[in-house]
Protein backbone atom coordinates (compact mmCIF):
# COMPACT_ATOMS: atom_id res chain seq x y z
CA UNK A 1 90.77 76.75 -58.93
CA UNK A 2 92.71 77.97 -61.85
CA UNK A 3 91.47 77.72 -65.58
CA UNK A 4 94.60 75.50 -66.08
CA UNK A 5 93.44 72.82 -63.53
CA UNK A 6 89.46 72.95 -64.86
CA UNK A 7 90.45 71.93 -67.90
CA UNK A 8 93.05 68.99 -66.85
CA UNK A 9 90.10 67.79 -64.70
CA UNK A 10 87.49 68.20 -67.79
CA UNK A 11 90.26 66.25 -69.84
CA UNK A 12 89.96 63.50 -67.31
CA UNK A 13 86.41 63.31 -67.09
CA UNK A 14 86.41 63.35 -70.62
CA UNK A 15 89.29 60.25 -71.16
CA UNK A 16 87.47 58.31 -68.39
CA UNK A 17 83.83 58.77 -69.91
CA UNK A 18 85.66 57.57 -73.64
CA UNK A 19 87.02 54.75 -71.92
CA UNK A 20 83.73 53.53 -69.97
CA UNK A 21 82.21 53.81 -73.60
CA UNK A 22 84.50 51.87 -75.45
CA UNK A 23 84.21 48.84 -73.08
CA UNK A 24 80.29 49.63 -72.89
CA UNK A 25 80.37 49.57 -76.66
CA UNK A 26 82.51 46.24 -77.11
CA UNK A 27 80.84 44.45 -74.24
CA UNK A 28 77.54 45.46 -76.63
CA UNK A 29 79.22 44.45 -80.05
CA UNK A 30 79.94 40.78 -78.06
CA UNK A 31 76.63 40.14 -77.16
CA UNK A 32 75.29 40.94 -80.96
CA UNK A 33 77.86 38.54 -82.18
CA UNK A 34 76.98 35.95 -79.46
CA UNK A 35 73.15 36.11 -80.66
CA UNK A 36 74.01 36.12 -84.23
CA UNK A 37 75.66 33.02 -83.48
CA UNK A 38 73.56 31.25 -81.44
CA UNK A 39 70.72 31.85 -83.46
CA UNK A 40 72.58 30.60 -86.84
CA UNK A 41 73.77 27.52 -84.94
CA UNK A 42 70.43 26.87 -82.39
CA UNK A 43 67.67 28.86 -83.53
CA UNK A 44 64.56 30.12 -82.03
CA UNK A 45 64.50 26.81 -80.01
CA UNK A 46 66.49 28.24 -77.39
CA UNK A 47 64.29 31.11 -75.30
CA UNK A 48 66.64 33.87 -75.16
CA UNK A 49 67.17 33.82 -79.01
CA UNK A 50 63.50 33.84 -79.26
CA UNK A 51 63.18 36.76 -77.04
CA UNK A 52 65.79 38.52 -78.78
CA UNK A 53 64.10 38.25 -81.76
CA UNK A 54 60.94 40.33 -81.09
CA UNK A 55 63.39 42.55 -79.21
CA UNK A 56 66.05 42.81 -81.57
CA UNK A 57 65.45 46.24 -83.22
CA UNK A 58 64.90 47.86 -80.35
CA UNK A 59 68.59 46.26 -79.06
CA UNK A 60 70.26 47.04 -82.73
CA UNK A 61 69.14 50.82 -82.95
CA UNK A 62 71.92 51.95 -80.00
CA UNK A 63 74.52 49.97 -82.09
CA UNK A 64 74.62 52.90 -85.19
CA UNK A 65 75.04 55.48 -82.43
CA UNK A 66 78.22 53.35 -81.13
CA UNK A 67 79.08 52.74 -84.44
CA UNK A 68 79.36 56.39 -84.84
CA UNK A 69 80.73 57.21 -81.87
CA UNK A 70 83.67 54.09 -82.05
CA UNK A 71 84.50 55.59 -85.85
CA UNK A 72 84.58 59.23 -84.61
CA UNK A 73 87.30 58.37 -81.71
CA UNK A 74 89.00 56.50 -83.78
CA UNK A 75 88.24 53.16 -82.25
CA UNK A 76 88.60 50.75 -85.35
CA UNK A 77 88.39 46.69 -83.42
CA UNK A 78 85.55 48.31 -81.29
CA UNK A 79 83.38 50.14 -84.27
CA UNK A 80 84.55 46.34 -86.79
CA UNK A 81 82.79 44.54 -83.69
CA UNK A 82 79.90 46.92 -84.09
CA UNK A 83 79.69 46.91 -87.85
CA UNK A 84 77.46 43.15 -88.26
CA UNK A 85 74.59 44.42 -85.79
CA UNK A 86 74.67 47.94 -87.81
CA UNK A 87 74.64 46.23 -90.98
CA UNK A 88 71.70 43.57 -90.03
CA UNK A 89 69.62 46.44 -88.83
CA UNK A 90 70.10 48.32 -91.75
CA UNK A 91 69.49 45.65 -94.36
CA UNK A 92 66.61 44.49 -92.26
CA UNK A 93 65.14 47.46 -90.90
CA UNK A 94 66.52 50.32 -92.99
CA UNK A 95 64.13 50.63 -95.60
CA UNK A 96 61.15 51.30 -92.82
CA UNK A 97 63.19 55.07 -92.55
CA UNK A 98 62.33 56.08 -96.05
CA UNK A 99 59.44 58.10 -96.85
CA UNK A 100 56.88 56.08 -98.41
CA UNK A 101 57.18 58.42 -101.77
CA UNK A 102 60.78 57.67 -102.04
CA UNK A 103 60.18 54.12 -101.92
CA UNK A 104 57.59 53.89 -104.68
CA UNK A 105 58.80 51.51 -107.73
CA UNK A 106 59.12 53.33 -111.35
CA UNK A 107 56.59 50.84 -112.32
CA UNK A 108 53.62 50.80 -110.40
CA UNK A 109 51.83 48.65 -112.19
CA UNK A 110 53.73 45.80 -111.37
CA UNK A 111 52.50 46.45 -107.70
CA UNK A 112 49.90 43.00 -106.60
CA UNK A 113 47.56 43.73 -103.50
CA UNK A 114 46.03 40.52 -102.09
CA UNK A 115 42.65 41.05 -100.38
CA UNK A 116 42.40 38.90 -97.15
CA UNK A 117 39.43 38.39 -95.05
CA UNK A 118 38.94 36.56 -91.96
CA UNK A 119 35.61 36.00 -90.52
CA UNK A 120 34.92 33.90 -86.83
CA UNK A 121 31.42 31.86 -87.20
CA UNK A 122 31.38 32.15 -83.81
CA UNK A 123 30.93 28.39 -83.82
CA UNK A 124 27.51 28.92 -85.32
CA UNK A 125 25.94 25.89 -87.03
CA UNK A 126 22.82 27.74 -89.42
CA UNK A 127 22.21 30.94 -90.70
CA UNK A 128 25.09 31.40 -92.29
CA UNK A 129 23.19 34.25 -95.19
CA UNK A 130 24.26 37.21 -93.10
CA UNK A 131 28.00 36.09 -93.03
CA UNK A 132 28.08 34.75 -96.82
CA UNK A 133 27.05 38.60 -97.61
CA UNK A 134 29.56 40.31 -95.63
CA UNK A 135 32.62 37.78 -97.55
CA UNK A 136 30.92 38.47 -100.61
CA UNK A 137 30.56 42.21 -100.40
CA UNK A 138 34.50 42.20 -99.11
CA UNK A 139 35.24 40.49 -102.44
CA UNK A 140 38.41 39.57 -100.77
CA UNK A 141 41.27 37.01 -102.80
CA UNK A 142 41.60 34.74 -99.69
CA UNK A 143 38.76 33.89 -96.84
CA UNK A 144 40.09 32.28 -93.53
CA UNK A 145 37.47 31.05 -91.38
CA UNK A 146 37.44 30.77 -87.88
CA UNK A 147 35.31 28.22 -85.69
CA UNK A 148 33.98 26.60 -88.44
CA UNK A 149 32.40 23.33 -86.94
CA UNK A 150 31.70 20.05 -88.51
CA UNK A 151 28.30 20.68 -88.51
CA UNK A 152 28.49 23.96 -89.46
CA UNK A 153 30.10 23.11 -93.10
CA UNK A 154 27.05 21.93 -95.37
CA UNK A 155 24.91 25.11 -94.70
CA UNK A 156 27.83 27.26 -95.17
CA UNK A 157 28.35 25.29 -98.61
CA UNK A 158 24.44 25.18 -99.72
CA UNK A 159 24.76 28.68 -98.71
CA UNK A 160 27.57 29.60 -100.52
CA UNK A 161 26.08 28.72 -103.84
CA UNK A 162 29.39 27.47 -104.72
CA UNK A 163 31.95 24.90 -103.62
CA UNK A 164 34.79 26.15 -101.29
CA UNK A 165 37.86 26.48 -103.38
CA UNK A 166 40.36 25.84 -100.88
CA UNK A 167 41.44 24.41 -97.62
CA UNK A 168 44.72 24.26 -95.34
CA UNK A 169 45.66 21.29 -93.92
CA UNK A 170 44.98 22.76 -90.78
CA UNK A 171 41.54 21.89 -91.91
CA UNK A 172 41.55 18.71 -91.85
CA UNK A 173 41.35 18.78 -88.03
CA UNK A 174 38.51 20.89 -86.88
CA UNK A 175 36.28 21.52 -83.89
CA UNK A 176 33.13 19.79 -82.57
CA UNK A 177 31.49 20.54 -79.05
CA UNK A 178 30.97 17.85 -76.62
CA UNK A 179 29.88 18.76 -73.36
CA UNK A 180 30.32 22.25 -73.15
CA UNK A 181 34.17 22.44 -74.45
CA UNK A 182 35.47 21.64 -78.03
CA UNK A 183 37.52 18.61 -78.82
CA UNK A 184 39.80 18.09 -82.19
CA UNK A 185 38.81 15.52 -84.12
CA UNK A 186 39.70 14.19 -87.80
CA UNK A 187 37.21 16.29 -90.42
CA UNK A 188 36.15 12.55 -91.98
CA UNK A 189 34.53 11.87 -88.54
């Protein structure tokens, strides 16, 4: 084979491959739409939207390379198809990129930290010192306690020392055993 005929085969290879990534790449840009869609008119009620969700920057990060690649051949309806998924991963995900010293505010004083704690009684219903000392020592803003049981609640207060600021609503159902397995029932019970 001549040089002449390598390179009108390496042109051909080369038109085919743009053209199988063009349709890749618009086929790609119609599914991001679809999802956008569906999950502004349906939600996370509808399994596949919820599964794209946890997916979705892993399936947005090959849209900026065909973004890039659909502007650099010129490909303007393809790359304007791929320009809402590049934009949503950008605004949503773009700021994980930057180095964490770039990203510090002028002011850092304005900066809050919330200390959170959660602690699991383990269902326990006495003893409760070694547990109050651990929150305490963690001097933490907010305390979530799991398996807290109904009878389980006055020696955590008398323990305490003080009352328990706070509780979800969540708490108003809790957890009593009865026969080896716990059943909800109303806290005033």
């Amino acid at each position: 084979m001549r040089l002449s005929e390598n390179m009108t085969l390496l042109r051909r290879a080369g038109r085919w491959i743009g053209r199988a990534l063009t349709i890749l790449s618009g086929v790609y840009a119609i599914v991001i739409l679809l999802y956008f869609g569906l999950r502004l008119t349906v939600g996370e009620s509808f399994d596949p939207v919820a599964l794209a969700n946890s997916l979705m920057p892993a399936l947005l990060i090959p849209g900026l390379v065909l973004l890039a690649l659909m502007l650099l051949g010129r490909r303007w309806l393809i790359a304007g198809l791929l320009l809402p998924g590049a934009a949503f991963f950008l605004l949503s995900y773009g700021g994980r990129f930057v180095p964490p010293a770039m990203r510090a505010s002028a002011d850092s004083s304005s900066d809050v930290q919330l200390r959170v704690l959660t602690y699991n009684l383990q269902s326990k219903t006495a003893n409760f010192e070694p547990m109050i000392a651990i929150i305490r020592e963690a001097n933490a803003d907010v305390v979530a306690l799991q398996e807290l049981l109904t009878g389980g609640q006055p020696g955590l207060r008398r323990g305490a020392g003080r009352p328990l600021p706070l509780s979800h609503p969540a708490a108003q159902r809790q957890l009593r055993p009865r026969h080896g397995h716990h059943e909800q029932v109303p806290a005033d019970r």
